[in-house]
N, C-alpha and C. Protein backbone atom coordinates (compact mmCIF):
# COMPACT_ATOMS: atom_id res chain seq x y z
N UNK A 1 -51.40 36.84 -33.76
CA UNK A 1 -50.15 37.57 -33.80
C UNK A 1 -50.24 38.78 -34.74
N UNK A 2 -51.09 38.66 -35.69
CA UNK A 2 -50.95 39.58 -36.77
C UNK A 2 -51.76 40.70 -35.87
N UNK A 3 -52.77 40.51 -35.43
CA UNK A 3 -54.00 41.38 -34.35
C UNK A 3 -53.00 42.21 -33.40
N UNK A 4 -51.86 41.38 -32.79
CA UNK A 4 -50.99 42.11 -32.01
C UNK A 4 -50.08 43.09 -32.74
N UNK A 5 -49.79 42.74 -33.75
CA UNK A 5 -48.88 43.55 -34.63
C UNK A 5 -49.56 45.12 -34.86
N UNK A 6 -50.68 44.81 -35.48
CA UNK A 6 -51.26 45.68 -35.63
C UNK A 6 -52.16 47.00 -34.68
N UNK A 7 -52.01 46.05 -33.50
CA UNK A 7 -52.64 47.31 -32.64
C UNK A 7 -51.18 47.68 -31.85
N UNK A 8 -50.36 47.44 -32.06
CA UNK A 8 -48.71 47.68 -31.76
C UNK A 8 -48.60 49.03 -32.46
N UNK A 9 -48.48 48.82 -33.90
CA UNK A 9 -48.29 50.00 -34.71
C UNK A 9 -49.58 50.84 -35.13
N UNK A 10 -50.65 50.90 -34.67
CA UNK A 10 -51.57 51.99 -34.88
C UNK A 10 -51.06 53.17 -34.05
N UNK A 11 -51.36 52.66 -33.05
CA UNK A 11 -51.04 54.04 -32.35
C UNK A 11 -50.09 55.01 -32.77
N UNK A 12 -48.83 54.09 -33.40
CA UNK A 12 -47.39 54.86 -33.73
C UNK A 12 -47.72 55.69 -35.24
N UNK A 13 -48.41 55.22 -35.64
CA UNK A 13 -48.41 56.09 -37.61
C UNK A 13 -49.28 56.77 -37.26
N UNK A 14 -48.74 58.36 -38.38
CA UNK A 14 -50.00 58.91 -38.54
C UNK A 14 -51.20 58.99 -39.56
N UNK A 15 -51.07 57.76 -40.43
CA UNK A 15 -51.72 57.48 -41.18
C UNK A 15 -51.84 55.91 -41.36
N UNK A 16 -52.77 55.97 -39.83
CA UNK A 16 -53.21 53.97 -39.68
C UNK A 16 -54.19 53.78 -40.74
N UNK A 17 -54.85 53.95 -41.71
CA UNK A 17 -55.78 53.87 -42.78
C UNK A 17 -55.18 53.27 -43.95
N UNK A 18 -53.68 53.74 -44.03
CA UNK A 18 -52.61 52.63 -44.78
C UNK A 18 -51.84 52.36 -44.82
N UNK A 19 -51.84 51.30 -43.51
CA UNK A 19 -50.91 50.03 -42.70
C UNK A 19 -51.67 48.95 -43.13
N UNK A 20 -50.85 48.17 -43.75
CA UNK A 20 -51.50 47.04 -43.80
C UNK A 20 -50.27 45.67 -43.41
N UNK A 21 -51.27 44.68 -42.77
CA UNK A 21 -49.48 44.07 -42.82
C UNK A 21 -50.10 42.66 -43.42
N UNK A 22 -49.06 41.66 -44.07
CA UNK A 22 -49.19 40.76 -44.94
C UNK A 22 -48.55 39.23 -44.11
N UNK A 23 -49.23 38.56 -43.67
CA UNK A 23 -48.18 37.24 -43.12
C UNK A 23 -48.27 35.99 -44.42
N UNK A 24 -46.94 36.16 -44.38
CA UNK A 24 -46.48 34.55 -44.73
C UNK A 24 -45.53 33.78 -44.38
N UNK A 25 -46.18 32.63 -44.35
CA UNK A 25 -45.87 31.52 -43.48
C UNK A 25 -44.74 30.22 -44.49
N UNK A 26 -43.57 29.88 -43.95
CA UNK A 26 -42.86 28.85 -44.62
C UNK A 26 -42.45 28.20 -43.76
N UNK A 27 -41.78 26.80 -44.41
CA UNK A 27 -41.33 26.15 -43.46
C UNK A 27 -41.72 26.23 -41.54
N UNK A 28 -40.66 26.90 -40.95
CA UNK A 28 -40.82 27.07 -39.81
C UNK A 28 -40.55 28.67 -39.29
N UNK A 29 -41.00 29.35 -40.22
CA UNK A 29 -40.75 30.69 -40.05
C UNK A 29 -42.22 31.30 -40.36
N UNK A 30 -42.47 32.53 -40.02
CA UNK A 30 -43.64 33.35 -40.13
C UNK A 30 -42.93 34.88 -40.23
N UNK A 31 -43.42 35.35 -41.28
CA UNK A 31 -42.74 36.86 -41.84
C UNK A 31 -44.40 37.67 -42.06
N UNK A 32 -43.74 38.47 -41.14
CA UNK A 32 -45.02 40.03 -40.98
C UNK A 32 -44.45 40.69 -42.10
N UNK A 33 -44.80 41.37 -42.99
CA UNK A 33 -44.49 42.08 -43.40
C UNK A 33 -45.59 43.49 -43.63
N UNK A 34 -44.84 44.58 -43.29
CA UNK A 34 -45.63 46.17 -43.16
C UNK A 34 -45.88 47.08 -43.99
N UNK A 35 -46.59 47.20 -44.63
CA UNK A 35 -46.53 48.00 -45.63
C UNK A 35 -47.24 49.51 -44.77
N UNK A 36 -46.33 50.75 -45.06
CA UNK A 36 -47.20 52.34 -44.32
C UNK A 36 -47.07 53.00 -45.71
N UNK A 37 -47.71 54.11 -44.77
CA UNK A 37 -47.24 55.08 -45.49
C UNK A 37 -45.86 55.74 -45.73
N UNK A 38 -45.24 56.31 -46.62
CA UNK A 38 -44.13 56.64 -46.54
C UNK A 38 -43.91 57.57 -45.22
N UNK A 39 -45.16 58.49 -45.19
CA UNK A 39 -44.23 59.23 -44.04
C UNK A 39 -44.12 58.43 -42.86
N UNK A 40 -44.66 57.58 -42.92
CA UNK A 40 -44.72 56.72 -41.11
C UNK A 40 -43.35 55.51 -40.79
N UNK A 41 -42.93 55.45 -42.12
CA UNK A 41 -41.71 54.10 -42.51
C UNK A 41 -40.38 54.42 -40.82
N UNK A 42 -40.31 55.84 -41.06
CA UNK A 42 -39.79 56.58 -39.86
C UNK A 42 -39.80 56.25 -38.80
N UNK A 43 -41.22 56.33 -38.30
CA UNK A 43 -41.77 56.60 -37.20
C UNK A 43 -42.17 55.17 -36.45
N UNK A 44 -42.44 54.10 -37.27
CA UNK A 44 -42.12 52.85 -37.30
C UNK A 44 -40.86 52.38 -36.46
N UNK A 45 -39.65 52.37 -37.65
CA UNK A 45 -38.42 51.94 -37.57
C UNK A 45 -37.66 52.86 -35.84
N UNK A 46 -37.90 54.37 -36.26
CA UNK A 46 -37.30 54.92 -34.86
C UNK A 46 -35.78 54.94 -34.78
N UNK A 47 -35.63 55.95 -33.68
CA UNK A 47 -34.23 56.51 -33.62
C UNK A 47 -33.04 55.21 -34.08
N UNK A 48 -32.41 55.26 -34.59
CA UNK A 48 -30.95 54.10 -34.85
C UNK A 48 -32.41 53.06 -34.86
N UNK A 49 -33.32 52.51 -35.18
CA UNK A 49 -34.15 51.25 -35.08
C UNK A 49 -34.80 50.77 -33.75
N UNK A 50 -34.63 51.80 -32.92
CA UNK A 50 -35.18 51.53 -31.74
C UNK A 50 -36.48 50.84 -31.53
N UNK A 51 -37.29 51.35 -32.30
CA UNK A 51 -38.80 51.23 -31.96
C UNK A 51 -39.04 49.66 -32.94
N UNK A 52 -38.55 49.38 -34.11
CA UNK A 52 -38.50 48.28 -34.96
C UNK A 52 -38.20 47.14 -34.10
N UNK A 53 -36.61 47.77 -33.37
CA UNK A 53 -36.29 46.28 -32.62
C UNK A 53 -37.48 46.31 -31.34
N UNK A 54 -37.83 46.82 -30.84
CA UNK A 54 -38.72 46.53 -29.22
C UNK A 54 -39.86 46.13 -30.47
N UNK A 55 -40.28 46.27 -31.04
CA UNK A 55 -41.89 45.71 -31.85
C UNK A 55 -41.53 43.88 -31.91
N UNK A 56 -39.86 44.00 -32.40
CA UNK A 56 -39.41 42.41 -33.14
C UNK A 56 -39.61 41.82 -31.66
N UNK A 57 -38.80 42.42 -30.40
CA UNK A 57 -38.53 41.94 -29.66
C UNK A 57 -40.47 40.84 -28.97
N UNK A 58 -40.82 41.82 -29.04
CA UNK A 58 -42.52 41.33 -28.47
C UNK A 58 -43.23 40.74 -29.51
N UNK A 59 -43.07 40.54 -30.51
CA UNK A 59 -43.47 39.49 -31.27
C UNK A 59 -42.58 38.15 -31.00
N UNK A 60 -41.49 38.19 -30.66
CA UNK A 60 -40.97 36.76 -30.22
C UNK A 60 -41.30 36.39 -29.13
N UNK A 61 -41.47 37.73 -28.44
CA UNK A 61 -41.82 36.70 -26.99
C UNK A 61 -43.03 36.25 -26.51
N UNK A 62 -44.41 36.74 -28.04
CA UNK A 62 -45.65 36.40 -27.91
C UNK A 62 -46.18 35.36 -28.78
N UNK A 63 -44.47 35.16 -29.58
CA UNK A 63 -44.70 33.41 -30.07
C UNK A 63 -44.86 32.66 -29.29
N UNK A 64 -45.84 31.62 -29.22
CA UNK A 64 -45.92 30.36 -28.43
C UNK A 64 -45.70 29.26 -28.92
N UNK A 65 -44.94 28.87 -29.86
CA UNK A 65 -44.50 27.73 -30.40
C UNK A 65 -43.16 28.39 -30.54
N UNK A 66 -41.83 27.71 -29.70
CA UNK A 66 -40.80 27.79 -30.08
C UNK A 66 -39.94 27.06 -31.52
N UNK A 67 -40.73 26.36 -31.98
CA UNK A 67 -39.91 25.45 -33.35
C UNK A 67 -40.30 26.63 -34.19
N UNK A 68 -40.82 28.10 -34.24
CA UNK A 68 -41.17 28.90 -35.18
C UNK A 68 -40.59 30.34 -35.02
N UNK A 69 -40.09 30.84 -36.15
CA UNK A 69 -39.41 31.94 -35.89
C UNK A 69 -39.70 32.66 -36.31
N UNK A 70 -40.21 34.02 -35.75
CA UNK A 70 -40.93 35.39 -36.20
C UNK A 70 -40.35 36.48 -36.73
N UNK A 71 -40.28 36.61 -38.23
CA UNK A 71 -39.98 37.99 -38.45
C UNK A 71 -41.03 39.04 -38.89
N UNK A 72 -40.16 40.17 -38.31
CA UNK A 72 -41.08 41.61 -38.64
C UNK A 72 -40.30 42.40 -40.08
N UNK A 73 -40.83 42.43 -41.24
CA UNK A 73 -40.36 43.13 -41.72
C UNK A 73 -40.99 44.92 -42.42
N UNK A 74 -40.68 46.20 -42.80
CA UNK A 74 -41.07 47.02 -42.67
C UNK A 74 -41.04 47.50 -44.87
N UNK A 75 -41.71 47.93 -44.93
CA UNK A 75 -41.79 48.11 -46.21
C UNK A 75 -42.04 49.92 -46.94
């Protein structure tokens, strides 16, 4: 999942060299979290969050264990 995350948002920054993203895992949850560059935080997130929510959206639906809940967060 993290492999998917990440070739998700390369393409979108213009500085993929420092994206890094961090998973941790609790209970029954799993949190991405993104660290960019500042100028890319933008370009990421997208118009009103457009591009943030379609990223969240395909990480849930490329969970395969439903007892687990995926968040994306952006840093």
């Amino acid at each position: 999942m993290k492999q998917l995350l990440q070739t998700i948002l390369q393409p979108i920054v213009r500085h993929p060299e420092s994206l890094t993203i961090t998973e941790t895992t609790e209970d029954r949850k799993v949190v991405y979290t993104v660290n960019a560059h500042e100028d890319d935080v933008g370009r990421i997130i997208g118009k009103g969050g457009r591009a943030i929510k379609a990223v969240r959206t395909i990480m849930t639906a490329a969970n395969d264990d439903p007892s687990v809940r995926v968040f994306v967060d952006v840093e």
